[in-house]
Protein backbone atom coordinates (compact mmCIF):
# COMPACT_ATOMS: atom_id res chain seq x y z
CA UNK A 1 100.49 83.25 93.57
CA UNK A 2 104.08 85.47 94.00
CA UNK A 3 102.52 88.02 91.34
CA UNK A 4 99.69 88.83 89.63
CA UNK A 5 99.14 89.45 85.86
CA UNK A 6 99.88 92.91 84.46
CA UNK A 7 96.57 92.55 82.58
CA UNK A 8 94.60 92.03 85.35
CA UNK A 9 92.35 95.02 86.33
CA UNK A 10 93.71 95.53 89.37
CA UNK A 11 97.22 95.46 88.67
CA UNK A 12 96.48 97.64 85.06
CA UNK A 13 94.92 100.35 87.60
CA UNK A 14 97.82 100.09 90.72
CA UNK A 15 100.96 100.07 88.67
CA UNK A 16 99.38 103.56 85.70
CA UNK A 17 97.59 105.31 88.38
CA UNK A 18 98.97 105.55 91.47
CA UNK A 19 100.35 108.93 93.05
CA UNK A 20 103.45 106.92 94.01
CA UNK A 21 104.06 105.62 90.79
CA UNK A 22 103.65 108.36 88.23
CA UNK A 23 107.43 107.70 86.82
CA UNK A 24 105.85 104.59 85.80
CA UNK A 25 102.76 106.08 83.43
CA UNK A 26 105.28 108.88 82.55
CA UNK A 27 107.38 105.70 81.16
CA UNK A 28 104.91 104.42 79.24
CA UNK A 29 103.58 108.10 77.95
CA UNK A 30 106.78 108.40 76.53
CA UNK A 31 108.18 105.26 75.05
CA UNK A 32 104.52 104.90 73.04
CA UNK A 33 104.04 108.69 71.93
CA UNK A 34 108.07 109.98 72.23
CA UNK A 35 106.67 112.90 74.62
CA UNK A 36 108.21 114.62 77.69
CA UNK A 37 106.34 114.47 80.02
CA UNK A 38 105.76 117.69 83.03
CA UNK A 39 103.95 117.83 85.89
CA UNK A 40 101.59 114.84 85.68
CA UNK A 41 98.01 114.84 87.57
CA UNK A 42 96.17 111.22 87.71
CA UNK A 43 92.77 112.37 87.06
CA UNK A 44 91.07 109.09 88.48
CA UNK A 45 93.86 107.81 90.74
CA UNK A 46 93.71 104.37 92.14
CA UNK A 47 92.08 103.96 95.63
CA UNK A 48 91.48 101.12 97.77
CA UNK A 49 88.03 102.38 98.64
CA UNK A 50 86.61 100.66 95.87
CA UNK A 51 88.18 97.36 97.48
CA UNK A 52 86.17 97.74 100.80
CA UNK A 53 83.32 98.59 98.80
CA UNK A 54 83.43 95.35 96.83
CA UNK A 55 84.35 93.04 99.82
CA UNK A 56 81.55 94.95 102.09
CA UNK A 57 78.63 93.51 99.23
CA UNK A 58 78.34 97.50 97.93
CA UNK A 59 78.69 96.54 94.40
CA UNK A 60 79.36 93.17 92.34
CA UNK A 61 82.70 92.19 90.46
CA UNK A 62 81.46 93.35 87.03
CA UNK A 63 81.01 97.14 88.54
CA UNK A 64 84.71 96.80 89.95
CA UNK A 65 85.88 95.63 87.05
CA UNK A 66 84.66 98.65 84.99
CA UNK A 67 86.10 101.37 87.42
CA UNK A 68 89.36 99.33 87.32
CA UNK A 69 89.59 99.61 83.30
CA UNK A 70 91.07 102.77 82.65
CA UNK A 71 93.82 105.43 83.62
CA UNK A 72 92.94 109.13 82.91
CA UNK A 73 96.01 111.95 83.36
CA UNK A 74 97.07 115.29 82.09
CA UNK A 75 99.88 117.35 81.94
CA UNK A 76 101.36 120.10 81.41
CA UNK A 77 101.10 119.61 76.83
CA UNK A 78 98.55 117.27 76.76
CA UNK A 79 96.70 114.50 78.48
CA UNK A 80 96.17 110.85 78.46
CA UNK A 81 93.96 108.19 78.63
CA UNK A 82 94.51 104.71 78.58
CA UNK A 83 92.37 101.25 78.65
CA UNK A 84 93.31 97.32 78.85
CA UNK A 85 91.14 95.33 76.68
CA UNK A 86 91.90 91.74 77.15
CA UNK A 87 88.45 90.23 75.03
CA UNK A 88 87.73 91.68 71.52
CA UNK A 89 83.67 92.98 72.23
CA UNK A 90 81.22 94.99 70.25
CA UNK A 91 82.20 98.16 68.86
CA UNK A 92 85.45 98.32 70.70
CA UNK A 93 86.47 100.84 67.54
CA UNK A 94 84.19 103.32 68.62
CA UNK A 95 84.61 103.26 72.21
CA UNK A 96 88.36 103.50 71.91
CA UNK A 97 87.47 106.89 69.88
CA UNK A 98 84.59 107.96 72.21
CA UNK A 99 86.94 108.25 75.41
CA UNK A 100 89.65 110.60 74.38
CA UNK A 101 87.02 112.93 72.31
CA UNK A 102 85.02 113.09 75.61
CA UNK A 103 88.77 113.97 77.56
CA UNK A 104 89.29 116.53 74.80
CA UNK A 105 85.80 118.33 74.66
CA UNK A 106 85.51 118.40 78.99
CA UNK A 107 88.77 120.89 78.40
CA UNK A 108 86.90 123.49 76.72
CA UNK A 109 86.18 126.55 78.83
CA UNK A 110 88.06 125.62 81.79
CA UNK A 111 88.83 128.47 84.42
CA UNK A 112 92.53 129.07 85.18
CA UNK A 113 93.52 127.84 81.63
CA UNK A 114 92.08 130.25 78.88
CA UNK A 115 93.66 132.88 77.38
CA UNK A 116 92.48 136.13 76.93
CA UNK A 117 92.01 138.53 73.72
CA UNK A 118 93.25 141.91 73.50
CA UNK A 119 90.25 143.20 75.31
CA UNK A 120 90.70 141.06 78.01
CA UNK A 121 88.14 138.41 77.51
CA UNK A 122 88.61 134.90 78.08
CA UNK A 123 88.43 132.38 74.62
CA UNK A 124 87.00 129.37 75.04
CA UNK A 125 88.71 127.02 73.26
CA UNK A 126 92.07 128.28 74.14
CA UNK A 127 92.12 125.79 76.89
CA UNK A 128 91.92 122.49 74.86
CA UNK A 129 94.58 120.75 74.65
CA UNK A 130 95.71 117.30 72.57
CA UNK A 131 94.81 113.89 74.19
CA UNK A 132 97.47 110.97 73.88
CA UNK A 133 95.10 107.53 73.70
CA UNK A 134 97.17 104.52 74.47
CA UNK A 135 94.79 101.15 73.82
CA UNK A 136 96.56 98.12 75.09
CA UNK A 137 94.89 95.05 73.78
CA UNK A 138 95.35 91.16 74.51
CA UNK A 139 93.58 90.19 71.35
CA UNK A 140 94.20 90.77 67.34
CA UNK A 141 92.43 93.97 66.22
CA UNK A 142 94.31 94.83 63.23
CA UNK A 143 95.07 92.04 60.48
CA UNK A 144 99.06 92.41 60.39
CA UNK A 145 102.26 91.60 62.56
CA UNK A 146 102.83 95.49 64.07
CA UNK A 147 102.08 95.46 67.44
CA UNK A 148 101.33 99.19 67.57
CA UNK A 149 99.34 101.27 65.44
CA UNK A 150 99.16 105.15 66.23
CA UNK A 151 96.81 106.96 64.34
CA UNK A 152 96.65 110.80 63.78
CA UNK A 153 94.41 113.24 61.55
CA UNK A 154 95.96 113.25 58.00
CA UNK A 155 94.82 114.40 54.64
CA UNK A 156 95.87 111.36 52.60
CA UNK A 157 95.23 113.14 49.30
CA UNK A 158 97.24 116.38 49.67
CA UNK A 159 99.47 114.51 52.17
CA UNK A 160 99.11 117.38 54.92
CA UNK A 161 98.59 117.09 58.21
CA UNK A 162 96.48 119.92 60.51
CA UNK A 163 98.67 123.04 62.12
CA UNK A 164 98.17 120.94 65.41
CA UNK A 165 97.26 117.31 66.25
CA UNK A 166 95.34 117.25 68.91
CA UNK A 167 93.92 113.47 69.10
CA UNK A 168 96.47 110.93 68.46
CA UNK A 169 95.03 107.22 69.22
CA UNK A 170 97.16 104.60 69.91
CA UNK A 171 96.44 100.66 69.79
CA UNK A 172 99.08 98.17 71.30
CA UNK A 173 98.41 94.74 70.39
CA UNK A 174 100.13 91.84 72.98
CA UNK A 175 99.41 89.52 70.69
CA UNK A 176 101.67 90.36 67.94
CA UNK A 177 105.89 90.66 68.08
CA UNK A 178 106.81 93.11 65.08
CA UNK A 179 108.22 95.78 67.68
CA UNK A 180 109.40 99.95 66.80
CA UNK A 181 111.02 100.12 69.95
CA UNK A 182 113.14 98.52 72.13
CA UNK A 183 111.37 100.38 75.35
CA UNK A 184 108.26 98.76 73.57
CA UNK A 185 109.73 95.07 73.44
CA UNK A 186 109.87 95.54 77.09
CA UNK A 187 106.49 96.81 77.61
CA UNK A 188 105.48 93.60 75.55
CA UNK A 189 107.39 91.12 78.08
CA UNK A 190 106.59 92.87 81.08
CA UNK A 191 102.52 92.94 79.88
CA UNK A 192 102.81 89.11 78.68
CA UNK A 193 104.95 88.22 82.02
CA UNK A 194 108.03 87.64 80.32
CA UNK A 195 111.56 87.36 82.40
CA UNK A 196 112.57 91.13 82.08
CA UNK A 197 116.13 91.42 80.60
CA UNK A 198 118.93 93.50 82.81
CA UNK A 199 118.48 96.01 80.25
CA UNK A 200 114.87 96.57 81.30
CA UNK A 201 114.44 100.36 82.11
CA UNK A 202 113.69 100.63 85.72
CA UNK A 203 110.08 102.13 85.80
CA UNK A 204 109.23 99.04 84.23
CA UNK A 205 111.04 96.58 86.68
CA UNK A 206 109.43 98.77 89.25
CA UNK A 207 106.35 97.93 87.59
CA UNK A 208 106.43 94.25 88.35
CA UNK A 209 107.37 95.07 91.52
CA UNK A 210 104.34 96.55 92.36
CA UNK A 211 102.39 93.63 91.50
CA UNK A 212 104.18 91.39 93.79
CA UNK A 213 101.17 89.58 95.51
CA UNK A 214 103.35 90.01 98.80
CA UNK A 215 103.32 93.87 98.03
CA UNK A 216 99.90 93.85 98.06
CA UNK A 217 97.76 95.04 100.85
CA UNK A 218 94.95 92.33 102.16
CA UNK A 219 92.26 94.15 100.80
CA UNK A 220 94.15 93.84 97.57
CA UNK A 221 94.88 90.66 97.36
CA UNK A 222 91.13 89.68 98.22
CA UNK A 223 90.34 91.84 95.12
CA UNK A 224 92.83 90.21 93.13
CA UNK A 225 91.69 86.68 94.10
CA UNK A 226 88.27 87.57 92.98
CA UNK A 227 89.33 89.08 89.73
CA UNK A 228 91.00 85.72 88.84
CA UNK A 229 88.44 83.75 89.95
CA UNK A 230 85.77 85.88 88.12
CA UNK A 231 88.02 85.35 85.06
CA UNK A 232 88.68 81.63 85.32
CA UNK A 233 85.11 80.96 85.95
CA UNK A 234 83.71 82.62 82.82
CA UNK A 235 86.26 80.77 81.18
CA UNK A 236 85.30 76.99 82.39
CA UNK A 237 81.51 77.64 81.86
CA UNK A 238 81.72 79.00 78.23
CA UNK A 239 84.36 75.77 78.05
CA UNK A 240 81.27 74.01 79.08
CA UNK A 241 78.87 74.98 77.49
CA UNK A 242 81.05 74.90 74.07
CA UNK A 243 81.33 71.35 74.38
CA UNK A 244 77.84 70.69 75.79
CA UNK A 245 76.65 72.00 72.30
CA UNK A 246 78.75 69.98 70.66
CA UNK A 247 77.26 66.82 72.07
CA UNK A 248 73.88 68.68 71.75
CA UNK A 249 73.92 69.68 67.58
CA UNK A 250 75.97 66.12 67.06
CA UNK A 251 72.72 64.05 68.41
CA UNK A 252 70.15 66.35 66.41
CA UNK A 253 72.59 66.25 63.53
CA UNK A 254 72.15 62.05 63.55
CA UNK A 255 68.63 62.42 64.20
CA UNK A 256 68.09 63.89 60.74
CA UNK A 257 70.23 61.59 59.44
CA UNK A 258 72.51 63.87 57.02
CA UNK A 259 75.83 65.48 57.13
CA UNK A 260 74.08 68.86 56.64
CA UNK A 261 71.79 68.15 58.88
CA UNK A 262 74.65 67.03 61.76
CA UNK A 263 76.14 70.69 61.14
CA UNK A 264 73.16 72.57 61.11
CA UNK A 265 72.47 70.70 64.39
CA UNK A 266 75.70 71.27 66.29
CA UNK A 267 74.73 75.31 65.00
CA UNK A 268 71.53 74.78 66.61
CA UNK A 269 72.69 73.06 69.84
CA UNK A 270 76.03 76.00 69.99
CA UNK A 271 73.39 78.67 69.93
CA UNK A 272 71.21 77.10 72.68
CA UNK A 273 74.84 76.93 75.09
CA UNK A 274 74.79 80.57 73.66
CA UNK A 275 71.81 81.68 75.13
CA UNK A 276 72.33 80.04 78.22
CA UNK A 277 75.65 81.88 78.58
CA UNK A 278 73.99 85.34 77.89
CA UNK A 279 71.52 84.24 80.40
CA UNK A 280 73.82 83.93 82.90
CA UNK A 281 75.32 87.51 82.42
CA UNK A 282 78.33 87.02 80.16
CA UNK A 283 78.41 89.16 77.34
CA UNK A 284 77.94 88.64 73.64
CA UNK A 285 81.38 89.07 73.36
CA UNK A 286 82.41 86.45 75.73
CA UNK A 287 80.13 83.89 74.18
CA UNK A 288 81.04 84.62 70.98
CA UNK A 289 84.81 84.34 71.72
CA UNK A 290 84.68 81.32 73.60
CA UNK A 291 82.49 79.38 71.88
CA UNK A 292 84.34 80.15 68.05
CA UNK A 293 80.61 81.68 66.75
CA UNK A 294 79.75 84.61 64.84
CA UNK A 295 78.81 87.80 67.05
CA UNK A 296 75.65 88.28 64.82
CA UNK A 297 74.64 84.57 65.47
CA UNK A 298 75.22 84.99 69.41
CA UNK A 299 73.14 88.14 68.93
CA UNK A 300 70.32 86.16 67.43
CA UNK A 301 70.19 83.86 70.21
C-alpha cells in the first residue's frame, strides 16, 4: 500500500482537519462555495488519540469510524461542516440537513460575538452566522449527470431570495463527471485517485501527499489497515451471503415447481442472507446495497 484512499475515514479526517493543513480545507471551502476564506479554527481537529484508543481495545472500529466522518470549522464569515458518505443509508437527506442547522443554532448567544443595542445590551442572535455544508458522496443521490448540487433558501414563486443566506448545503457526487469547475475536476480525480494533472493546484497535490502510507505515523497506518480491512470484509460477507441466497430461493423456487414460485423463492432465501447480515451488525443500508434489495424489504427481515 504507497497510499491510502482519499475516501477512507482516516485519510477524509487527516488531510480537512488538521492544524497543519488548513490551506488544504481553505482549498476546498473555496473552490465548492467561491468564498475567501480568514482566519480558520478546526472545531474538531484530527488527533491521534483516538488511534491509541482503538488499538488499546477502548472502543471498536464502528465507533472510530463515526468520529472519523466529519470536519467541523469556522471562520471569520461563516463556518463549515463537511461529511464523506461512501454507502447511500437511511435518511441520509435529513441528516445532511440536521448537521449544519445544529452548527448554526449552537452560534446563538455566544459571548465575545454579540452585538450590542443602543442601550448597551447584548442581542442574541447577532452572533449567528451562515454555515457552508459541503456533502461529498461516493454514491448517486440525485438522478442527473451534475456532480454538485448547492442548494440555498429561495422563493421559487416571487423568485427572491432572503436579505442573507445563511445555510447553503452542498452535495458532491464522485460518481458523476458533469463538472462547474476546473478546481472541482481536480477535487473529483484527487477523491477517485486519479493521476493529478501538472495543473493540479498545490493544496490538492499536498493533499495526496498527506496520505502517503509512508507519511503516516505507525499508529496510523495500524488504523488505516483496519479501516480497509473493516471495509473489505463487509464487502466479501454481503458478497456471500448474496450468492448464498441465490442458491437458497433457486432450490425452494424448484421445489414448488413454478417460475413464480423460483422468484418468490430466491426473495425468500435473499431475505434470510438479509437477516443474517443485520445479525451480524451491518446495517440496513449495507445489506440492502450489497445484496441489490429494497431497503423496506431488508427492513422487514
Amino acid at each position: 500500500m504507497n497510499q491510502i484512499l482519499p475516501t477512507n475515514d482516516l485519510a477524509f479526517k487527516k488531510i480537512f482537519a488538521s492544524e497543519e493543513n488548513k490551506d488544504i480545507l481553505c482549498g476546498l471551502i473555496n473552490d465548492f462555495f467561491n468564498i475567501t476564506v480568514e482566519d480558520i479554527e478546526i472545531i474538531n481537529p484530527y488527533s491521534i488519540d483516538i488511534f491509541k484508543k482503538f488499538n488499546n481495545g477502548e472502543i471498536d472500529i464502528n465507533e472510530l469510524r463515526y468520529t472519523l466522518r466529519d470536519v467541523t470549522a469556522s471562520f471569520k464569515t461563516a463556518d463549515f461542516v463537511s461529511e464523506l458518505q461512501i454507502r447511500r443509508t437511511l435518511h441520509f437527506s435529513e441528516r445532511s440537513m440536521y448537521y449544519p442547522m445544529k452548527r448554526f443554532c449552537e452560534n446563538y448567544n455566544v459571548p465575545g460575538r454579540m452585538t450590542k443595542d443602543k442601550s448597551g445590551k447584548p442581542i442574541l442572535y447577532s452572533s449567528l452566522k451562515p454555515v457552508y455544508a459541503l456533502n461529498i458522496l461516493g454514491h448517486n443521490h440525485y438522478d442527473d449527470d451534475d456532480a454538485l448540487r448547492v442548494f440555498e433558501m429561495y422563493d421559487p414563486i416571487r423568485n427572491k431570495r432572503p436579505d442573507k443566506q445563511l445555510l447553503i448545503v452542498g452535495y458532491f457526487e464522485l460518481t458523476k463527471c458533469n463538472i462547474e469547475t476546473e478546481n472541482q475536476k481536480y477535487w473529483l480525480d484527487f477523491f477517485t485517485s486519479k493521476e493529478l494533472s501538472p495543473e493540479t493546484p498545490e493544496y490538492i497535490k499536498n493533499a495526496r501527499n498527506v496520505i502517503d502510507f509512508v507519511n503516516l505515523g505507525e499508529e496510523e497506518r495500524k488504523v488505516s489497515e483496519a479501516l480497509e480491512k473493516a471495509q473489505a470484509t463487509i464487502q466479501d460477507e454481503l458478497a456471500y451471503s448474496y450468492y448464498e441466497g441465490m442458491a437458497e430461493g433457486k432450490a425452494e423456487g424448484k421445489a414448488e415447481g413454478k417460475a413464480e414460485g423460483e422468484a418468490e423463492g430466491l426473495i425468500k432465501g435473499l431475505l434470510k442472507a438479509a437477516k443474517v447480515m443485520l445479525q451480524m451488525g451491518h446495517t440496513p443500508e449495507e445489506v440492502a446495497a450489497g445484496m441489490n434489495l429494497p431497503l423496506e424489504k431488508v427492513l422487514q427481515a
